[in-house]
Every structure is written in structure tokens, then in C-alpha cells.
N, C-alpha and C. Protein backbone atom coordinates (compact mmCIF):
# COMPACT_ATOMS: atom_id res chain seq x y z
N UNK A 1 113.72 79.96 82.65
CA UNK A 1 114.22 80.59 83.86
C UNK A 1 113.41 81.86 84.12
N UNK A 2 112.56 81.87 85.92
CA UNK A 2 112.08 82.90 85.48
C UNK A 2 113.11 84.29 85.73
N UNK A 3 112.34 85.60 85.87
CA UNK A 3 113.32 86.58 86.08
C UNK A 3 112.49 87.45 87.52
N UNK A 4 113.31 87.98 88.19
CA UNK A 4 112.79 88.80 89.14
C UNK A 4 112.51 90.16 88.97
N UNK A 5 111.62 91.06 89.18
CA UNK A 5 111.49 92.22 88.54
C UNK A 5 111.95 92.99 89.84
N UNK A 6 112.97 94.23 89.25
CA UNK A 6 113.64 95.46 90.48
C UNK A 6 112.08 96.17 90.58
N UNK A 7 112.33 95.93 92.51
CA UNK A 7 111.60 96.85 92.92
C UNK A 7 111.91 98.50 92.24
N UNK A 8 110.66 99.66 92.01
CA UNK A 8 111.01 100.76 91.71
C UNK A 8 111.03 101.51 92.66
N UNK A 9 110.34 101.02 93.71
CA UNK A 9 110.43 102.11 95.24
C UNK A 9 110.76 101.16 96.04
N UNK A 10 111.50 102.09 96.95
CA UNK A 10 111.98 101.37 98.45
C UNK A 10 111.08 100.43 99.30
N UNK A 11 111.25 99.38 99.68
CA UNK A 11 110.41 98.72 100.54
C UNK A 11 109.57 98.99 101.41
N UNK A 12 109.88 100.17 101.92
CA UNK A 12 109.31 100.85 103.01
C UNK A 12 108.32 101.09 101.92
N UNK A 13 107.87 101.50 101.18
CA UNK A 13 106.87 102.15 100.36
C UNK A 13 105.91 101.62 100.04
N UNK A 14 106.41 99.98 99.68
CA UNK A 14 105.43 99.09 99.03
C UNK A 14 104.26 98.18 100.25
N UNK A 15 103.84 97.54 99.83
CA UNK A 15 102.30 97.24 100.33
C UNK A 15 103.07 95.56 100.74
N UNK A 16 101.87 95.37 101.90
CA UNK A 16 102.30 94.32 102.19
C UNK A 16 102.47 92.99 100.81
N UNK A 17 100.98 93.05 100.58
CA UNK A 17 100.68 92.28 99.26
C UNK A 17 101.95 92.03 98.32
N UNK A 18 102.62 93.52 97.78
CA UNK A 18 103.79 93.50 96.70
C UNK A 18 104.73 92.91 97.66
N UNK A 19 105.03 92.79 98.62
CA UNK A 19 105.99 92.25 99.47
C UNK A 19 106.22 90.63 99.13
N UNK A 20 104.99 90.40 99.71
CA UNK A 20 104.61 88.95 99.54
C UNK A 20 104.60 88.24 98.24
N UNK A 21 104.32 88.96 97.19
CA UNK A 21 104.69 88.55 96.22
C UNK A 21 106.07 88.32 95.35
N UNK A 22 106.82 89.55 95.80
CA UNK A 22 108.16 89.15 94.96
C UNK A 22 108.92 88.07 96.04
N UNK A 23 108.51 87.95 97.16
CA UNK A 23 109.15 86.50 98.43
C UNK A 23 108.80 85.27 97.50
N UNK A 24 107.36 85.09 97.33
CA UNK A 24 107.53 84.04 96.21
C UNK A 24 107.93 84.01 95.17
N UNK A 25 108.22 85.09 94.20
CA UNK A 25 109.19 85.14 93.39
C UNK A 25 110.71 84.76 93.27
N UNK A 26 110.96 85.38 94.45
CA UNK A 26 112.51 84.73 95.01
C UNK A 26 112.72 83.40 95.18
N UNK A 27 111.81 82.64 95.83
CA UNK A 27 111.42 81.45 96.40
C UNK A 27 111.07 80.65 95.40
N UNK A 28 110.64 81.08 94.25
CA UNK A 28 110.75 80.14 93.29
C UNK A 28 111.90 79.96 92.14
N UNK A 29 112.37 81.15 92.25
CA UNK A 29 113.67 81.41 91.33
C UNK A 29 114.77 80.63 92.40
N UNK A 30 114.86 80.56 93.52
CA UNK A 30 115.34 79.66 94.26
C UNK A 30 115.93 78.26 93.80
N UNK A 31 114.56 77.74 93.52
CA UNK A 31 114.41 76.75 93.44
C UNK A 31 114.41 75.95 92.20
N UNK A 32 114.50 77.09 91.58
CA UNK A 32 115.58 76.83 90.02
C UNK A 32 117.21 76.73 89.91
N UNK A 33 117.55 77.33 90.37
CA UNK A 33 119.11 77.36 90.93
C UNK A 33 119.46 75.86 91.54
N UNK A 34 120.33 75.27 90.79
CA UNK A 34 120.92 73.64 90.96
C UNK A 34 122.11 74.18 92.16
N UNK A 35 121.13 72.96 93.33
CA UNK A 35 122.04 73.40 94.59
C UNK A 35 123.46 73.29 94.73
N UNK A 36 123.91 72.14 94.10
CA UNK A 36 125.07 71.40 93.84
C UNK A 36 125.52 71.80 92.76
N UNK A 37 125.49 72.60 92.42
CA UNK A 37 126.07 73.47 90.99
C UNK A 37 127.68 73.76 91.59
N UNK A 38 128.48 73.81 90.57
CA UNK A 38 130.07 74.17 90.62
C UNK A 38 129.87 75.32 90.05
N UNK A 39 128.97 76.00 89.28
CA UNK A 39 129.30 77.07 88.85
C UNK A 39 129.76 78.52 89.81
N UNK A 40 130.26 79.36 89.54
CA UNK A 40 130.13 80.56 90.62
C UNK A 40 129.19 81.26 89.90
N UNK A 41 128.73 81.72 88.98
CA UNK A 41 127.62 82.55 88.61
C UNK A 41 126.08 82.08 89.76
N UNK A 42 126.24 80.81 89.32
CA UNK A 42 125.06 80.25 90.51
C UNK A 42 125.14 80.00 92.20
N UNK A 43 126.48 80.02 92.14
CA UNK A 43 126.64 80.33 93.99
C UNK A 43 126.38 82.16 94.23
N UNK A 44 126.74 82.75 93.14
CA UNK A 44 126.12 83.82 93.29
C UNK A 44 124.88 84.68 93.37
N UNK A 45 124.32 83.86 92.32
CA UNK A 45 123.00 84.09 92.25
C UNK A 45 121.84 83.94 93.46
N UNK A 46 122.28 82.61 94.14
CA UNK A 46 121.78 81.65 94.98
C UNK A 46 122.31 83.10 95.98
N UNK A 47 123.08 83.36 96.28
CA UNK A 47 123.64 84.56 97.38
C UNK A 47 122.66 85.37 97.07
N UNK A 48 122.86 85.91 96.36
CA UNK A 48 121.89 87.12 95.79
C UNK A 48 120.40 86.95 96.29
N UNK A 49 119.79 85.54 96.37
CA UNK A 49 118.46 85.85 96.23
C UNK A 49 118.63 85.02 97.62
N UNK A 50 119.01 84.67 98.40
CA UNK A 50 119.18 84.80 99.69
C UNK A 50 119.30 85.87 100.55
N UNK A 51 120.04 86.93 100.35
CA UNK A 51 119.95 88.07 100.98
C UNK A 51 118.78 88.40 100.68
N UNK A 52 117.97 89.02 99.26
CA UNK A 52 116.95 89.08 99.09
C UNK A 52 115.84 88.69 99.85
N UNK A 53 115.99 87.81 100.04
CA UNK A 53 115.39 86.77 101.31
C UNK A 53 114.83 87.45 102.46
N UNK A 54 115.94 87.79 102.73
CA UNK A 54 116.52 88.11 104.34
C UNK A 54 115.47 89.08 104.28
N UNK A 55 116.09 90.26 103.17
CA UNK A 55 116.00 92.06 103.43
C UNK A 55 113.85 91.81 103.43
N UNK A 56 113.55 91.17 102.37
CA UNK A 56 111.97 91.35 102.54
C UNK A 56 111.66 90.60 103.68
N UNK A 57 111.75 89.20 104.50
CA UNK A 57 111.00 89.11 105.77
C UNK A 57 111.87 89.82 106.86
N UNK A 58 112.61 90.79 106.73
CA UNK A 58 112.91 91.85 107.86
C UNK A 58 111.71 93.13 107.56
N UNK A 59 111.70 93.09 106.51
CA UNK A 59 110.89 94.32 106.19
C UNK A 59 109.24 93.94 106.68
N UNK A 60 108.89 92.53 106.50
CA UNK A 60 107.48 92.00 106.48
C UNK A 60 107.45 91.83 108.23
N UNK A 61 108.10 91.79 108.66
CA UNK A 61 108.15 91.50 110.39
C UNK A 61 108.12 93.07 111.12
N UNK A 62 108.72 93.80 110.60
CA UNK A 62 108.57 94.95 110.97
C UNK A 62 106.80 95.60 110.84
N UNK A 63 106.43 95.25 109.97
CA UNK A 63 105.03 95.40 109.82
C UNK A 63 104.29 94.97 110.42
């Protein structure tokens, strides 16, 4: 399983490049997450890196 690393500065800060990279990070940790899972840890998770989602191509569009 991989792991996602916390940004240390605010988005606004970081470079497009680091942007783009933790999106595929997300996007692949995604896609580890069993869609059809009953668990709630993993409907959570799956939440989690969905918003995630969101917050970096709002940030990448703004650019």
C-alpha cells in the first residue's frame, strides 16, 4: 500500500510540477482502495483522497 506524503507548505506555495505529482499519487492510491469495500475505514479513505482530489485541480486551474 502506497502512502501519501503531507504537503509541508500550503499549495499556494508549491510548484506546478509538486502539484502534479502528489495528483498522481492520489490517483494511484485511489486505485488501491477496493471500490466495493464494506469497510468504513475505506469509504473513508476513498473520501479523503477524493477531496484531495478536488482541493489540488482547483489549485492547478487557478494557475
Amino acid at each position: 500500500m502506497s502512502t501519501i506524503e503531507i504537503p509541508m507548505k500550503p499549495d499556494a506555495d508549491r510548484t506546478v510540477r509538486e502539484l502534479l505529482f502528489e495528483l498522481g499519487q492520489v490517483e494511484e492510491a485511489e486505485r488501491t482502495v477496493q471500490p466495493r469495500s464494506t469497510d468504513p475505514a475505506d469509504h473513508r479513505r476513498r473520501a479523503t483522497l477524493r477531496r484531495r482530489e478536488r482541493q489540488l485541480l482547483a489549485e492547478l486551474r487557478r494557475r
